[in-house]
Protein backbone atom coordinates (compact mmCIF):
# COMPACT_ATOMS: atom_id res chain seq x y z
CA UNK A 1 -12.72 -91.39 119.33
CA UNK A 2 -14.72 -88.46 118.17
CA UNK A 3 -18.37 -88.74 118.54
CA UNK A 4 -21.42 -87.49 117.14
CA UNK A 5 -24.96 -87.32 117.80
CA UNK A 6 -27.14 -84.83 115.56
CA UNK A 7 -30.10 -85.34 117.90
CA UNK A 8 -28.72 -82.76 119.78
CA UNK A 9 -29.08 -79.75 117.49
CA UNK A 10 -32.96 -80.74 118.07
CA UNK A 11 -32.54 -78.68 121.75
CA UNK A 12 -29.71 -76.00 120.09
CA UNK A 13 -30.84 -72.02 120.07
CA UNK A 14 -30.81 -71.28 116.14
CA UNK A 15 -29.75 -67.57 115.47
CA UNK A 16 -32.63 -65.60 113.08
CA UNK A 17 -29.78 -65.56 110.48
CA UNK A 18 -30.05 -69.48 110.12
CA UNK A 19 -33.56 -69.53 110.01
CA UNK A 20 -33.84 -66.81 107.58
CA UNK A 21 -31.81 -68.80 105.12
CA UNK A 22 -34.20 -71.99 105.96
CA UNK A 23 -37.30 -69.86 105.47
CA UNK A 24 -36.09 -68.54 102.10
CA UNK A 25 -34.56 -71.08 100.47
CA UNK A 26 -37.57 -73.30 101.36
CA UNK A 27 -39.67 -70.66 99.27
CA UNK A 28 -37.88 -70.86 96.79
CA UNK A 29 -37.64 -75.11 96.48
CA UNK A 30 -41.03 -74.87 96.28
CA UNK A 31 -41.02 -72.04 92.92
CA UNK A 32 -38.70 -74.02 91.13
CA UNK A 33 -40.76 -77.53 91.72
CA UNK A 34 -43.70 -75.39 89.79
CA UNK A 35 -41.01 -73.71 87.91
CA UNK A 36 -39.52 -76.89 86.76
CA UNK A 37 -42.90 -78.60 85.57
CA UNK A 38 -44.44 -75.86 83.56
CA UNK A 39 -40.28 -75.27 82.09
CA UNK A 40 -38.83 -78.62 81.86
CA UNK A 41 -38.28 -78.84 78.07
CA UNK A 42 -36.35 -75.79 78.10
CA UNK A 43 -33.79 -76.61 81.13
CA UNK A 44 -31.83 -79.29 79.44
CA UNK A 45 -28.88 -76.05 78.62
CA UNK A 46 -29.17 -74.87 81.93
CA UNK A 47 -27.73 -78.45 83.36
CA UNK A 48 -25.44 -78.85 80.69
CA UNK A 49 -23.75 -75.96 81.81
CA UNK A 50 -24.12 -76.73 85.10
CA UNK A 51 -22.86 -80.01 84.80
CA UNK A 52 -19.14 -78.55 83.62
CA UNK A 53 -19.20 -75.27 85.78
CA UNK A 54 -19.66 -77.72 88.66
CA UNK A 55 -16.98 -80.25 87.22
CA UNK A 56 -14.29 -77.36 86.29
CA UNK A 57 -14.78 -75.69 89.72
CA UNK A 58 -15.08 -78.50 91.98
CA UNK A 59 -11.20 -79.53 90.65
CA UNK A 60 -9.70 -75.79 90.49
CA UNK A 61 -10.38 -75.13 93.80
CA UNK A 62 -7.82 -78.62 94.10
CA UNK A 63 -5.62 -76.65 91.41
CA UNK A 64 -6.73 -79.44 88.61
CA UNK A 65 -7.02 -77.09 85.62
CA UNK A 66 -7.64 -77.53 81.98
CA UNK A 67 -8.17 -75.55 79.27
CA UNK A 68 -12.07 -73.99 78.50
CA UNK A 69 -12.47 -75.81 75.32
CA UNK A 70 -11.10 -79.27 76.73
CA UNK A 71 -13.12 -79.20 80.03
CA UNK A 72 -16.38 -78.53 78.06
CA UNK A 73 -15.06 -82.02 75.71
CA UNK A 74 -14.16 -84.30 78.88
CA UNK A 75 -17.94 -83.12 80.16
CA UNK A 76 -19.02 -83.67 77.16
CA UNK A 77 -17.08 -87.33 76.83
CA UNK A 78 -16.07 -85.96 73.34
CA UNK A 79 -12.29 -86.74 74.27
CA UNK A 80 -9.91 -88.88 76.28
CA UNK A 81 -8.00 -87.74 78.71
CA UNK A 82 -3.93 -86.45 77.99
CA UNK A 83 -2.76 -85.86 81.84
CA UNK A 84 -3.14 -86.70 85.34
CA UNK A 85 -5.59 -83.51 85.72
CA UNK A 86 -7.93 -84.47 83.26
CA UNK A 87 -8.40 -87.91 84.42
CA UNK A 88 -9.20 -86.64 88.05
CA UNK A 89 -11.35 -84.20 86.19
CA UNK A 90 -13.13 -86.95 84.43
CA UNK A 91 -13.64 -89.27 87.41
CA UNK A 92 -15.23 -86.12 88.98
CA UNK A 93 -18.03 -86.13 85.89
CA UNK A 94 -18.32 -89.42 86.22
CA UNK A 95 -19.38 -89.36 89.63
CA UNK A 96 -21.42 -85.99 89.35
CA UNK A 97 -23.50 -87.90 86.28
CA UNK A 98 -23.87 -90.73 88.90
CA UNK A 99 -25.58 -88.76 91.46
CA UNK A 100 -27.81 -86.96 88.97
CA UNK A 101 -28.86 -89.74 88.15
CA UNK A 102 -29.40 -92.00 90.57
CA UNK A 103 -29.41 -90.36 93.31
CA UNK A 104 -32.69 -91.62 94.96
CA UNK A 105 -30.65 -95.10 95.10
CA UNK A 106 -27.59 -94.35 96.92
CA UNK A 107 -27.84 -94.22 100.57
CA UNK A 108 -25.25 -92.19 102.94
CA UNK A 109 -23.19 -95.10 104.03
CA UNK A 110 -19.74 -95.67 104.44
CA UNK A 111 -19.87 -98.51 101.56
CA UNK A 112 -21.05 -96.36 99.01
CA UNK A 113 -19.01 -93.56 100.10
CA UNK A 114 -15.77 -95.42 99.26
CA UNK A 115 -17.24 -96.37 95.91
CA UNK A 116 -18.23 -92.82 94.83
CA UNK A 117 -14.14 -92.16 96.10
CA UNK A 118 -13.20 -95.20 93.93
CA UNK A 119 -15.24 -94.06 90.91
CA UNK A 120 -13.81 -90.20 90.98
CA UNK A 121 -10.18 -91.59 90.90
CA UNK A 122 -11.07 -94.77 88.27
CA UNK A 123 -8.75 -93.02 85.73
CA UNK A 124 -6.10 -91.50 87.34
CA UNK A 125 -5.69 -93.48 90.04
CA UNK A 126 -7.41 -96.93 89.80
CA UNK A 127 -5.85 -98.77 92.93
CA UNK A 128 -5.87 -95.40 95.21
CA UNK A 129 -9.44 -94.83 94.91
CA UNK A 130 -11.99 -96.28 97.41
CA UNK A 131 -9.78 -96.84 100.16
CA UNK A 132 -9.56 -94.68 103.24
CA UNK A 133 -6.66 -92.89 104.44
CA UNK A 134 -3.73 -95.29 105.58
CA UNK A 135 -1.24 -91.83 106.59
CA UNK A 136 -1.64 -89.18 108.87
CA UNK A 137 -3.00 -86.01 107.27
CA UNK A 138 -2.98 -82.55 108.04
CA UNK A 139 -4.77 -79.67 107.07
CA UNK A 140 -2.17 -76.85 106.16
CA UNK A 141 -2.17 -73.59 105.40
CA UNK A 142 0.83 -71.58 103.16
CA UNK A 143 2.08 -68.30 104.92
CA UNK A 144 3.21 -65.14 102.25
CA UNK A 145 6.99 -66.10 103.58
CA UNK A 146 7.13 -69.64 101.94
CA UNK A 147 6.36 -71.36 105.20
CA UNK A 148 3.36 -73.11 106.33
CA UNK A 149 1.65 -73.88 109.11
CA UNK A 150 -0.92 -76.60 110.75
CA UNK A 151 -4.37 -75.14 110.92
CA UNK A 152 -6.30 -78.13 111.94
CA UNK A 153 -5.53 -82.41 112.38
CA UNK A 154 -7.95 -83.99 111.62
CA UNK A 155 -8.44 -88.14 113.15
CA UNK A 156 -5.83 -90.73 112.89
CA UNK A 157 -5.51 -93.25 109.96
CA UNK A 158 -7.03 -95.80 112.53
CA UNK A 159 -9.93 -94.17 113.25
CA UNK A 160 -10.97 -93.25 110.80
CA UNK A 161 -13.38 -95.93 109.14
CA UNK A 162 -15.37 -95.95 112.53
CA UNK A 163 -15.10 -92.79 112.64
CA UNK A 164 -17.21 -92.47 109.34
CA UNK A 165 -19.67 -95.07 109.79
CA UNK A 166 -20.39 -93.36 113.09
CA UNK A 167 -21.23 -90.14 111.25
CA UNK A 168 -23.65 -91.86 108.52
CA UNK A 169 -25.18 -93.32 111.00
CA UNK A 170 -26.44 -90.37 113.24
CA UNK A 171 -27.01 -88.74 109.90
CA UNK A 172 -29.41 -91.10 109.11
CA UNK A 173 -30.99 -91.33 112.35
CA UNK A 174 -31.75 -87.62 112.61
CA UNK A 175 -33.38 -87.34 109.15
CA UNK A 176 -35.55 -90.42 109.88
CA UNK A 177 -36.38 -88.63 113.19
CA UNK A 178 -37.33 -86.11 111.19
CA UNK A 179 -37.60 -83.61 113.70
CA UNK A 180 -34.23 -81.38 112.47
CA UNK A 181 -34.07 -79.46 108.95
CA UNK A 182 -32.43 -81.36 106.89
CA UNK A 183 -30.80 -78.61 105.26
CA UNK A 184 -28.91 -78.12 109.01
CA UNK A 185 -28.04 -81.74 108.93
CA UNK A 186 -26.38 -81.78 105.92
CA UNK A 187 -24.67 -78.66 106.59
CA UNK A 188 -23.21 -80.20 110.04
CA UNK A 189 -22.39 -83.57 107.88
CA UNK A 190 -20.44 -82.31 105.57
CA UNK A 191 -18.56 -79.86 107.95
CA UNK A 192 -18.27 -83.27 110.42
CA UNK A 193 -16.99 -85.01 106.84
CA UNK A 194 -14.57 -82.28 106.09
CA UNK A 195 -13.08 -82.53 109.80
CA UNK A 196 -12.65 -86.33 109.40
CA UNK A 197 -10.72 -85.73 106.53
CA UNK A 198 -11.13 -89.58 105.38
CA UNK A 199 -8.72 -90.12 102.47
CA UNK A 200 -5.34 -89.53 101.26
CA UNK A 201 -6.60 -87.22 98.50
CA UNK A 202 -10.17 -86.03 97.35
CA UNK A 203 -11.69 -84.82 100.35
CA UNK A 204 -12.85 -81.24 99.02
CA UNK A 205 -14.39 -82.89 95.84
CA UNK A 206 -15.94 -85.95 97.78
CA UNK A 207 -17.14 -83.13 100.07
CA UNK A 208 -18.78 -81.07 97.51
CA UNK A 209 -20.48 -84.32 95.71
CA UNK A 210 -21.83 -85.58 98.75
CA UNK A 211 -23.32 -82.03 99.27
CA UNK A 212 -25.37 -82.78 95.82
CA UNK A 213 -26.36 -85.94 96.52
CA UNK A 214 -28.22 -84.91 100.11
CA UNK A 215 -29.70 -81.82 98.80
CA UNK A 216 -30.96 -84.18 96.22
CA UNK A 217 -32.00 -86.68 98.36
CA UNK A 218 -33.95 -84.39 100.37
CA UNK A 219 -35.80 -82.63 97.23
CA UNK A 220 -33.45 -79.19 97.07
CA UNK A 221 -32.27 -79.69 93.90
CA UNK A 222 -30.82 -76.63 92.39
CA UNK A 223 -27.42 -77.88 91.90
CA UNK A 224 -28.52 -79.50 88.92
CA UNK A 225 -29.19 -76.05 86.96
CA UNK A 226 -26.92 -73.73 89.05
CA UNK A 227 -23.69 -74.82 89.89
CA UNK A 228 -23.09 -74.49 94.04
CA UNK A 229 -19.23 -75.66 93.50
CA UNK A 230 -18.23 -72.77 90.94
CA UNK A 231 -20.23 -70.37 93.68
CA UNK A 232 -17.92 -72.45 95.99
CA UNK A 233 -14.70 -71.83 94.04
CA UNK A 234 -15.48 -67.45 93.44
CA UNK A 235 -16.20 -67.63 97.39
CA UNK A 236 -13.42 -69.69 97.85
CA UNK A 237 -11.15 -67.52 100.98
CA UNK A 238 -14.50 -67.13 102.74
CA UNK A 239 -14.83 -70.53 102.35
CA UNK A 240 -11.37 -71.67 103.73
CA UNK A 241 -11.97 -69.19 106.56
CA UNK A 242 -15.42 -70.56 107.79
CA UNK A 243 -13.93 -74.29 107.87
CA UNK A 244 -10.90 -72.93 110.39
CA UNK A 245 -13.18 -70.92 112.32
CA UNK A 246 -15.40 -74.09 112.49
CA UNK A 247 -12.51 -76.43 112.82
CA UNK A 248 -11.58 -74.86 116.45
CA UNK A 249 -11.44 -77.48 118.96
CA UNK A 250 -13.73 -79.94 116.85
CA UNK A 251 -11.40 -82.80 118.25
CA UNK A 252 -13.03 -82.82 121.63
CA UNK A 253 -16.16 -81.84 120.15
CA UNK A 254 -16.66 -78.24 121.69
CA UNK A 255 -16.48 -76.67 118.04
CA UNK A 256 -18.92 -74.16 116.86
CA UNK A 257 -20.11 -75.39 113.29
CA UNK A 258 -22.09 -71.77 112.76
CA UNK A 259 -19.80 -69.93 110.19
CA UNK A 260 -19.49 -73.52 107.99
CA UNK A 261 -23.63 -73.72 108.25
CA UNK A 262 -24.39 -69.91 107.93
CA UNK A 263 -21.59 -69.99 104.36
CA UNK A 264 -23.40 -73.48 103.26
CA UNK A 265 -26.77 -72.27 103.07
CA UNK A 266 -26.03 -68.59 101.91
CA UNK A 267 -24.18 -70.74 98.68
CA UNK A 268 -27.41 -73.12 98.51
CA UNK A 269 -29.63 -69.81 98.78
CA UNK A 270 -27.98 -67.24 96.09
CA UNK A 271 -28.01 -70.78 93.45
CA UNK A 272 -31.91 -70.58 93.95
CA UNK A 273 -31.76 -66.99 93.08
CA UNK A 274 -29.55 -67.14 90.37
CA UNK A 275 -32.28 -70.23 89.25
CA UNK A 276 -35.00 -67.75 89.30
CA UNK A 277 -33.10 -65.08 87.08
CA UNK A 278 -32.15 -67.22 84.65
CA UNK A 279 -35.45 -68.73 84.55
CA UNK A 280 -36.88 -65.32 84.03
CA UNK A 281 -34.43 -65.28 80.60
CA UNK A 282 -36.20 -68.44 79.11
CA UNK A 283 -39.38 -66.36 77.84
CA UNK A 284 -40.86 -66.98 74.33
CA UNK A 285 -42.06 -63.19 74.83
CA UNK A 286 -38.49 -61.77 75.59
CA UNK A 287 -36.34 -61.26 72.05
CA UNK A 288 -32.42 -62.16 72.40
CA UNK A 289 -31.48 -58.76 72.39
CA UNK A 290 -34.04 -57.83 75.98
CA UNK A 291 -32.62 -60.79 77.37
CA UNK A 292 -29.07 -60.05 76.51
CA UNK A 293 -29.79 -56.57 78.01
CA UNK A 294 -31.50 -57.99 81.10
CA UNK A 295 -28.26 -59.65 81.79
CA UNK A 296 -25.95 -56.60 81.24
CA UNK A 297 -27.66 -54.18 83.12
CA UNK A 298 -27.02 -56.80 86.26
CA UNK A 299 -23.38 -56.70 85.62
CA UNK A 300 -20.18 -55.15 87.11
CA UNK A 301 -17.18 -54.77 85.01
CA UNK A 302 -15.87 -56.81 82.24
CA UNK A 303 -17.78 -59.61 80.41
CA UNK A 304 -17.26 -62.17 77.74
CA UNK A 305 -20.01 -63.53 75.07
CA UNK A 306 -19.14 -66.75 76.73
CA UNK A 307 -20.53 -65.09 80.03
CA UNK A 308 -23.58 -63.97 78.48
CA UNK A 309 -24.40 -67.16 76.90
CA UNK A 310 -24.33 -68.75 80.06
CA UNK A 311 -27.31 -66.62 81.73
CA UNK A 312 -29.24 -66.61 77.93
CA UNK A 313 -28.82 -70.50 77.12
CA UNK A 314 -32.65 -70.33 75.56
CA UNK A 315 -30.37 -68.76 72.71
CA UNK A 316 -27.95 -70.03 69.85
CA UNK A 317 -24.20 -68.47 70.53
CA UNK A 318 -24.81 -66.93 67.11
CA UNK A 319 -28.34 -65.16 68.20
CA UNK A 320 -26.02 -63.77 71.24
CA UNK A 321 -23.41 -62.62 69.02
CA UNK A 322 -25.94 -60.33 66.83
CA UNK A 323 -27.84 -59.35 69.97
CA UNK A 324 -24.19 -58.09 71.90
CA UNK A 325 -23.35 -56.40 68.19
CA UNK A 326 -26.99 -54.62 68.03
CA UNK A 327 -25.96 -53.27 71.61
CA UNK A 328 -22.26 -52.17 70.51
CA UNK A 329 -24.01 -50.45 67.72
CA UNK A 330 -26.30 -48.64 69.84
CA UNK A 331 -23.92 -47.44 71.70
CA UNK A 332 -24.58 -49.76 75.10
CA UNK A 333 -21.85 -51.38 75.64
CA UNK A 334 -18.37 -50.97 74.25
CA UNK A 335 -15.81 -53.96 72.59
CA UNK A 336 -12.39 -54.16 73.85
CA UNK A 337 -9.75 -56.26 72.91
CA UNK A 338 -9.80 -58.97 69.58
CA UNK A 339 -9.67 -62.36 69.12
CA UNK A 340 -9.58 -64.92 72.37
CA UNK A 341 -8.86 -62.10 74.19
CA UNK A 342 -12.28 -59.89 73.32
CA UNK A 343 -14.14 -58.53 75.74
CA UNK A 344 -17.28 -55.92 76.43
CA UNK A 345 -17.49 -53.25 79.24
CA UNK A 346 -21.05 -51.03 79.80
CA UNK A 347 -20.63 -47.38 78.93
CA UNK A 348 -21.84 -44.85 80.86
């Protein structure tokens, strides 16, 4: 059986990389906290849009796709569900809006575990969900030829359940300790999670929610206004790469979780940022068109109004619109394309 016992990263060298993503994104929980209080009536767009980037990303990165316009009405619980896909992508909201909240009131246990699993397959799966894994699994990866091959095993079927009530437990420990960063704790439980590899199915997205829920728990709450699982998803081969290279010899416990930590809180760190930009958009002094501007100046390449209105949401679609047309007319930006397929490029 495959132990674990946090308190040792209490007496582990931490590399200056680490602690420069501790130090930072500490600084900047503490700006959004004042950020937050003096803003709050004006953040309610920034976690709608959250809540679905996080919802639509989370299941891509699984290969559960919908359309744009559907994923923002299953978010939005303005439709019911006409596949297998947009069930699992509705038991995925349903969960997220669970740990929003209510968060403060679920513990990391194996028991509530299983019934966040339960509730994220409640309409595509009712009788699969909440159960862990009764077959072997295997993590695998697909080679350019058509073949495959094993990249990592994670534990058996039978030890599992232990196996995961061992984990919450030293989790828990170590934070009441309170003598580790918690932000390293969660990193290592979720790469720890990842390697048990508890259920039949779900394992990325259960890995990803539990994420939210203990940077919640421990006050780092920028996944509510930035989503970390659509950074996730555009990182995604860096991603897959730092769980291998993390995964090596985990079985026997001589694994070295660095890459998965260093990639966790470099995602957790560059949300913050993106928090602060954004935040910067939602001024009463800045005029749609500055703010529109703002944003296109930062970009590279192509962009949609549907990108812009994410980083503006102070602003009505239509205020967006007539700020990207004043900027066409003035010759900043250029239209390409018509219809669905319209998009803008920056001229030189």
């Amino acid at each position: 059986m495959r132990s674990f016992d946090y308190s040792k990263l209490q007496n582990c060298t931490i590399d200056t990389e680490i602690l420069g993503f501790v130090s930072k994104i500490r600084e900047y929980k503490g700006r959004q906290e004042l950020y937050v209080h003096q803003k709050k009536d004006k953040l309610d767009k920034l976690v709608e849009i959250a809540k679905i980037q996080s919802t639509e990303s989370s299941n891509k990165i699984e290969g559960i796709v919908t359309t744009d316009s559907r994923i923002k009405q299953l978010v939005a619980d303005k439709t019911a569900p006409r596949n297998r896909d947009e069930k699992e992508i509705m038991g995925y909201r349903d969960v997220l809006n669970i740990i929003h909240e209510n968060f403060e009131y679920i513990p990391l246990t194996s028991n509530y575990i299983l019934q966040l699993h339960k509730h994220l397959y409640q309409y595509a799966s009712p009788d699969f969900g909440g159960k862990f894994k009764n077959v072997q699994n295997y993590i695998v990866a697909s080679l350019p030829d058509g073949s495959s091959r094993t990249l990592f095993t994670p534990l058996s079927p039978i030890e599992t359940p232990q196996a995961v009530q061992n984990l919450c437990e030293t989790f828990n420990h170590a934070m009441d300790m309170g003598e580790i960063e918690p932000l390293l704790l969660i990193a290592n439980f979720i790469k720890d999670f990842l390697c048990i590899h508890p259920f039949n199915d779900g394992n990325g997205r259960m890995s990803r929610l539990l994420t939210t829920l203990l940077l919640y728990r421990s006050g780092f709450v920028v996944g509510k206004y930035i989503s970390l699982e659509k950074k996730i998803e555009k990182t995604k081969d860096t991603y897959y790469d730092v769980l291998e290279a993390s995964s090596e010899n985990w079985n026997d416990g001589t694994n070295d979780n660095t890459p998965f930590v260093k990639y966790l809180l470099g995602i957790i760190l560059a949300a913050y940022r993106e928090f602060e930009e954004r935040l910067n958009l939602i001024d009463d002094t800045v005029s749609a068109a500055e703010a529109v501007e703002n944003v296109i100046r930062k970009r590279l390449g192509k962009f949609t109004k549907s990108d812009i209105q994410e980083e503006c949401p102070a602003f009505a679609r239509q205020t967006i619109e007539k700020a990207i047309k004043e900027l066409c007319d003035r010759g900043m930006i250029e239209k390409k394309g018509s219809g669905r397929a319209t998009y803008y490029v920056c001229r030189n």
